[in-house]
N, C-alpha and C. Protein backbone atom coordinates (compact mmCIF):
# COMPACT_ATOMS: atom_id res chain seq x y z
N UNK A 1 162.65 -109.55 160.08
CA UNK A 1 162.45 -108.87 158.82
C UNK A 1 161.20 -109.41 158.14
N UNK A 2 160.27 -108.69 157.56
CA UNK A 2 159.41 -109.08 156.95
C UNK A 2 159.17 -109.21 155.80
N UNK A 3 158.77 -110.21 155.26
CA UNK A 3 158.59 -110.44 153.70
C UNK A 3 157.83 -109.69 152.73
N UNK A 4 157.23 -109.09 153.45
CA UNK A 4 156.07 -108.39 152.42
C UNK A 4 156.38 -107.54 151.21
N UNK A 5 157.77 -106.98 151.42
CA UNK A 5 158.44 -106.01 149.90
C UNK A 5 159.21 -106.79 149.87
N UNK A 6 159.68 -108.43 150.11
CA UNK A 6 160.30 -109.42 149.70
C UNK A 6 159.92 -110.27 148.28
N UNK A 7 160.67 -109.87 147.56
CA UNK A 7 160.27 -111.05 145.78
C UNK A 7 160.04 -112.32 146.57
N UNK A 8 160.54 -113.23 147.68
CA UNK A 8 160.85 -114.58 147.80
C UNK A 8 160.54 -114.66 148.93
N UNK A 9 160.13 -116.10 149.70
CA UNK A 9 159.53 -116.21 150.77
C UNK A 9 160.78 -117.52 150.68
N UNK A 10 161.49 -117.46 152.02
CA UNK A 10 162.54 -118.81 152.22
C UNK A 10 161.56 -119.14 153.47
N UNK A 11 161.66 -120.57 153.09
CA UNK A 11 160.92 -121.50 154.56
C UNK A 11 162.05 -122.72 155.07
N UNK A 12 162.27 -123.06 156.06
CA UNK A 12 163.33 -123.94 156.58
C UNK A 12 162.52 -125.21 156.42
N UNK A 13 163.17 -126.58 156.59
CA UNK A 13 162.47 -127.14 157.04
C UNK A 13 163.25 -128.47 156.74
N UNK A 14 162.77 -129.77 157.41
CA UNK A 14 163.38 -130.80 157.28
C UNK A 14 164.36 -131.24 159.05
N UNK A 15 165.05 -132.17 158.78
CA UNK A 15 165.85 -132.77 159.81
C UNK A 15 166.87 -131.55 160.18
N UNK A 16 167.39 -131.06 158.99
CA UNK A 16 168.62 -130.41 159.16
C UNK A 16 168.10 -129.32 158.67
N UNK A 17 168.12 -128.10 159.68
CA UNK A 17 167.07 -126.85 159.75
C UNK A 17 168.25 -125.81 158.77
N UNK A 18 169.52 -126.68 158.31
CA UNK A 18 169.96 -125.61 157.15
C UNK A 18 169.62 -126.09 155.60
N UNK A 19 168.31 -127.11 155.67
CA UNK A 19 167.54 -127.51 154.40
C UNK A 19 166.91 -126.20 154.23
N UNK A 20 166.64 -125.25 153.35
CA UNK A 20 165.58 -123.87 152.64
C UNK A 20 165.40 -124.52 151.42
N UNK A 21 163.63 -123.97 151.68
CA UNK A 21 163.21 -123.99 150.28
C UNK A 21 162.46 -122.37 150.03
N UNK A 22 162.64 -122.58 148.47
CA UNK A 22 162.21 -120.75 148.21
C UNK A 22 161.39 -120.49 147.55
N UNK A 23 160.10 -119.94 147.88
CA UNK A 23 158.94 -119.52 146.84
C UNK A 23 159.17 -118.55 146.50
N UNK A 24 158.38 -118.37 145.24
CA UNK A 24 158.60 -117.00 145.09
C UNK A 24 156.55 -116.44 145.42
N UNK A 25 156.98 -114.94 145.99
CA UNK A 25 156.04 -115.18 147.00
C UNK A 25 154.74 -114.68 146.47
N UNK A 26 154.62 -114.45 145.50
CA UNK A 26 152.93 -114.91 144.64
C UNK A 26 152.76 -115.86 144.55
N UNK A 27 153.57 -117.20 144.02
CA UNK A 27 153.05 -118.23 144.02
C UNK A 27 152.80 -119.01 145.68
N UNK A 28 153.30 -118.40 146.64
CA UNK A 28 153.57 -118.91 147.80
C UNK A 28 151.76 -117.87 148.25
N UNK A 29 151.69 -117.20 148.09
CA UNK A 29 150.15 -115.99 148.53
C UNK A 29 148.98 -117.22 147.67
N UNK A 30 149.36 -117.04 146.90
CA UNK A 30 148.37 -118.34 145.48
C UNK A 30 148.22 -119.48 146.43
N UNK A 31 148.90 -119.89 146.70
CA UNK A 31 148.79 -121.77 147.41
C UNK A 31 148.24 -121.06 148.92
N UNK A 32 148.57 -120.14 149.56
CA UNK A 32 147.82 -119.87 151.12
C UNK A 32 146.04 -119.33 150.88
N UNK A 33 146.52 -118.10 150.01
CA UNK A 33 144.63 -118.11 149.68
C UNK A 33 144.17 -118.93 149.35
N UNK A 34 144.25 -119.90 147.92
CA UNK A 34 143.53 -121.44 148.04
C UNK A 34 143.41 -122.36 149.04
N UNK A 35 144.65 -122.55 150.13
CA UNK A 35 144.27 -123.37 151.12
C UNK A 35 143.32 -122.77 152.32
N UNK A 36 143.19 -121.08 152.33
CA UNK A 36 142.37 -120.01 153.34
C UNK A 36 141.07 -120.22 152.78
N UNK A 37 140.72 -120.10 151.32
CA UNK A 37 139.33 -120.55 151.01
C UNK A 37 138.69 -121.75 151.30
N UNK A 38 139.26 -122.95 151.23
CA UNK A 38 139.09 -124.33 151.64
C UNK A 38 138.63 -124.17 152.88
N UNK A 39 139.71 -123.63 153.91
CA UNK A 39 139.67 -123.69 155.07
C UNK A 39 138.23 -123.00 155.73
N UNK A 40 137.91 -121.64 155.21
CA UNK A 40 136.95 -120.94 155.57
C UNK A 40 135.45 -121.67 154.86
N UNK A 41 135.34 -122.28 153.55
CA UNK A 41 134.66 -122.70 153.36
C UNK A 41 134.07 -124.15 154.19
N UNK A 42 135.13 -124.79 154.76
CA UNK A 42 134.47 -126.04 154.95
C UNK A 42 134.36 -125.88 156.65
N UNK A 43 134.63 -124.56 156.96
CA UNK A 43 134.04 -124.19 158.05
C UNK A 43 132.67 -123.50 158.31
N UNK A 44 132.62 -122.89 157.43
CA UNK A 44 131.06 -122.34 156.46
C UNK A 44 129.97 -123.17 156.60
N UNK A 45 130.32 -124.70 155.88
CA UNK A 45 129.77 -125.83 155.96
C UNK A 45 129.54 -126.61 157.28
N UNK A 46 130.61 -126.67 157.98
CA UNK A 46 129.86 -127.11 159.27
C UNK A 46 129.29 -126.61 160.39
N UNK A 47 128.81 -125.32 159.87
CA UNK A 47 128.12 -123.94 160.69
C UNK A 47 126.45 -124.24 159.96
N UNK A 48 126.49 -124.31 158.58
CA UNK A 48 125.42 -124.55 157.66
C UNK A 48 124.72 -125.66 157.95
N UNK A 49 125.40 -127.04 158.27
CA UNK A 49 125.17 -128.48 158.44
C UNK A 49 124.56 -128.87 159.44
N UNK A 50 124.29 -127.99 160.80
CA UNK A 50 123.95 -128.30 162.05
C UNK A 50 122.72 -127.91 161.82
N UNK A 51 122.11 -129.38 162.36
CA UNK A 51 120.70 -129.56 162.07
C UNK A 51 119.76 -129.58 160.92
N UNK A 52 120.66 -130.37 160.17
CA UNK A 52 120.18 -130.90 158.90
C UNK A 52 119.86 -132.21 158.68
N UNK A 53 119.94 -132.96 157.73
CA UNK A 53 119.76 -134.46 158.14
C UNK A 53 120.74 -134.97 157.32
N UNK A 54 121.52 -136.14 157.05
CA UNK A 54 122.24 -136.77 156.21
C UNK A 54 122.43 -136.10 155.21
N UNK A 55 121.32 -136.73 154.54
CA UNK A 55 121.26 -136.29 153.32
C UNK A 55 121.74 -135.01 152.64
N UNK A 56 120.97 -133.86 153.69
CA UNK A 56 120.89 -132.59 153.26
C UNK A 56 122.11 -132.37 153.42
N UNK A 57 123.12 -132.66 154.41
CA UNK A 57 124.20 -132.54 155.02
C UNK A 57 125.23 -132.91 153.26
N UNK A 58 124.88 -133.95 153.27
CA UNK A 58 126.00 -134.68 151.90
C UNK A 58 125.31 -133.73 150.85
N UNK A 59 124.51 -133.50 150.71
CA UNK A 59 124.44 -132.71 149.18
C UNK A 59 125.12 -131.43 149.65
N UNK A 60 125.25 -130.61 151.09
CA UNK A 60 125.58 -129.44 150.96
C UNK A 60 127.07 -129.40 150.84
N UNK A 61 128.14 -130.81 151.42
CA UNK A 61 128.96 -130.78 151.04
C UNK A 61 129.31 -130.66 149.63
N UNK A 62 128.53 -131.99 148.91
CA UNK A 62 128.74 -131.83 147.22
C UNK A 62 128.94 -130.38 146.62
N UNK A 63 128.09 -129.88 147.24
CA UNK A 63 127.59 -128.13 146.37
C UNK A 63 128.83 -127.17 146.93
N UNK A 64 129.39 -127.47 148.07
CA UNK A 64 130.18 -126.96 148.23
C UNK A 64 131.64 -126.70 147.79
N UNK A 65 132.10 -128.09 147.63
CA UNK A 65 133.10 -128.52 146.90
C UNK A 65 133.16 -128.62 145.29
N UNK A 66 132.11 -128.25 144.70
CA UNK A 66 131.59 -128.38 143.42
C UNK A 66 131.79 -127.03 143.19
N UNK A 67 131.07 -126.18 143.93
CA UNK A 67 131.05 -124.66 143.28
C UNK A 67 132.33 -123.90 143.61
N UNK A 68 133.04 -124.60 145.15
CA UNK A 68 134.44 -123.46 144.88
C UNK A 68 135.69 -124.33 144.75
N UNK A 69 135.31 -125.24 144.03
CA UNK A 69 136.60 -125.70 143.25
C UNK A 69 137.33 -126.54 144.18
N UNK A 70 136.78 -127.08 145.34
CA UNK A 70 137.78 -127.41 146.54
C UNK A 70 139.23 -128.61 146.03
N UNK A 71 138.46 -129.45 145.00
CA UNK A 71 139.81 -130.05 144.85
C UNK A 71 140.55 -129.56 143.61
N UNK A 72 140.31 -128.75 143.12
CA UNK A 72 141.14 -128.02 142.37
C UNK A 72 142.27 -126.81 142.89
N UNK A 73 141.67 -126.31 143.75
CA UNK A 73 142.32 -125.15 145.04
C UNK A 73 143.51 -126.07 145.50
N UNK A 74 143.06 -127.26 146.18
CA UNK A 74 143.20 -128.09 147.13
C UNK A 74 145.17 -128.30 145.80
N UNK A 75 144.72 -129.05 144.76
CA UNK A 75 145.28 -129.38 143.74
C UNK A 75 146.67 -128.29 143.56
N UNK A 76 145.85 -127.35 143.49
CA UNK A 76 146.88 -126.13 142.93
C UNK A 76 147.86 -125.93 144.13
N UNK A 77 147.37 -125.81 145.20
CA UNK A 77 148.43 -125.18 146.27
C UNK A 77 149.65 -126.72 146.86
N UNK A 78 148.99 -127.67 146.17
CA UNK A 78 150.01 -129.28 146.43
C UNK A 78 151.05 -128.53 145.54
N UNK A 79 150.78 -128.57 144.33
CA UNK A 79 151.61 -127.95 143.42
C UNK A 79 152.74 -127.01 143.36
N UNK A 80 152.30 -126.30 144.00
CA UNK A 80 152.83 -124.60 143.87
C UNK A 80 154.17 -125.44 145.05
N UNK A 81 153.55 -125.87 146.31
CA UNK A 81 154.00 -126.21 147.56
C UNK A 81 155.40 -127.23 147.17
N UNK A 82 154.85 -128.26 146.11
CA UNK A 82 155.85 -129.50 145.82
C UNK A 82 157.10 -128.93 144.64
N UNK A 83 156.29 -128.20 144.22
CA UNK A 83 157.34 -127.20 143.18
C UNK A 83 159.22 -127.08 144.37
N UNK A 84 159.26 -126.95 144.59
CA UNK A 84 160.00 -126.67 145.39
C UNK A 84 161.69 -127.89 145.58
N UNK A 85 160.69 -128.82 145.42
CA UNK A 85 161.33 -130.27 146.08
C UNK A 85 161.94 -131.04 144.50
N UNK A 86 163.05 -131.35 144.60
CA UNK A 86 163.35 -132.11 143.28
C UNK A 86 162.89 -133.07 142.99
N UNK A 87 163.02 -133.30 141.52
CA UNK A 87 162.09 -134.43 140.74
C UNK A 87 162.98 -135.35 140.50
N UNK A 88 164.21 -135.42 140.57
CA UNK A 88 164.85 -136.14 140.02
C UNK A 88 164.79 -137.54 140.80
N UNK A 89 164.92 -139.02 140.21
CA UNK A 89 164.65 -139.92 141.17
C UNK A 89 165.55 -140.59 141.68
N UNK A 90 165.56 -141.29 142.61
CA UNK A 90 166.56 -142.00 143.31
C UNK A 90 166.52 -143.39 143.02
N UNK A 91 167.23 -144.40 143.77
CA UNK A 91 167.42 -145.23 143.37
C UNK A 91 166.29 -146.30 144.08
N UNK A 92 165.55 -145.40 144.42
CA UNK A 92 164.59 -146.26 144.63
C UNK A 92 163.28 -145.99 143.50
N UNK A 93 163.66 -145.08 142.49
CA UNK A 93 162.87 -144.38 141.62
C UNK A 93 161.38 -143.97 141.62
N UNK A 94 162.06 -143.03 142.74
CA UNK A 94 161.19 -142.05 143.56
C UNK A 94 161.81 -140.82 143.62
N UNK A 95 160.81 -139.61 143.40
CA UNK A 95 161.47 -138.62 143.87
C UNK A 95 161.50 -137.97 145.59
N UNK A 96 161.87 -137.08 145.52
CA UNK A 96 161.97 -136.76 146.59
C UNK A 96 161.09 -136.29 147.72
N UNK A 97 160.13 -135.57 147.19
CA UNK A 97 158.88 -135.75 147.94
C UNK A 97 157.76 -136.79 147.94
N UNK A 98 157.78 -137.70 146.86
CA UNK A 98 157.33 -138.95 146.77
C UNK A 98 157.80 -139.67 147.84
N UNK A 99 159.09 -139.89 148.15
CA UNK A 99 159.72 -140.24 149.24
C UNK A 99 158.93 -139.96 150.79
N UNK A 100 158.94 -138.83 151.02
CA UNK A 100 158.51 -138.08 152.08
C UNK A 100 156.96 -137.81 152.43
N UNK A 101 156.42 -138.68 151.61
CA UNK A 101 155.12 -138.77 151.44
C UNK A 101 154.43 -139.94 151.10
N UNK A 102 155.40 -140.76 150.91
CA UNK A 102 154.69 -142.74 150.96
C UNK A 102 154.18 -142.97 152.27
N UNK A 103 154.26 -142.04 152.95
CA UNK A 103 153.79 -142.86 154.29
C UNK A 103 152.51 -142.07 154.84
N UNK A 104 152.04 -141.30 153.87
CA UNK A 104 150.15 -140.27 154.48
C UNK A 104 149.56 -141.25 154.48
N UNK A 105 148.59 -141.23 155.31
CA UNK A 105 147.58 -141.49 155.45
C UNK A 105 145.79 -141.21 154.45
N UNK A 106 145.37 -141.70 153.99
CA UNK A 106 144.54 -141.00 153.41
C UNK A 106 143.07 -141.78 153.67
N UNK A 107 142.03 -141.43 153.36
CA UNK A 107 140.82 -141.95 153.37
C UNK A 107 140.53 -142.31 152.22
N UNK A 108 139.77 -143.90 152.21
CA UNK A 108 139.26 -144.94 151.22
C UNK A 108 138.08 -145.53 150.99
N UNK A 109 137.14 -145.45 150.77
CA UNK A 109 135.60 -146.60 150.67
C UNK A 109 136.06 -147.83 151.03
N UNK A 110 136.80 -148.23 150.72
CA UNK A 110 137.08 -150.11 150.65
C UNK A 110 137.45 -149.99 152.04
């Protein structure tokens, strides 16, 4: 069945595949086009970047991420996505996707 004249988009997910979570599916279209622009843009960029030099290379990222909002997009669709997951905290006073997410990986200068 397809979602498309569906109000709600249910997604499974977790250990126990009778965990659902439910967007409702504008805000669920909202968080995929922001993450489709990202995606297409910073593919844009490394089509643009070949055969440039450093430099030119890092400013075209800057300009890139500057003019279409990448961590704001980026921002919004965490959001829309974590919406989902309860806030309430545990006894480790954490919530629940805090939980499920102490352990990313991320990139640092230091």
């Amino acid at each position: 069945r397809s979602i498309q004249n569906e109000p709600k988009a249910t997604i499974e997910h977790g250990r126990n595949m009778t965990d659902t979570v439910t967007y409702e599916r504008d805000q669920l279209l909202h968080a995929i086009r922001n993450l489709e622009c990202v995606v297409l843009s910073l593919d844009r960029l490394g089509s643009e970047s070949a055969g440039r030099s450093v430099d030119e290379q890092g400013a075209l990222a800057l300009r890139c991420l500057d003019e279409f909002k990448v961590f704001s997009k980026l921002s919004q669709a965490r959001a829309i996505l974590g919406d989902a997951f309860s806030r309430a905290l545990g006894d480790d006073d954490m919530d629940e996707l805090e939980r499920e997410l102490q352990s990313v990986e991320y990139w640092t200068s230091v």
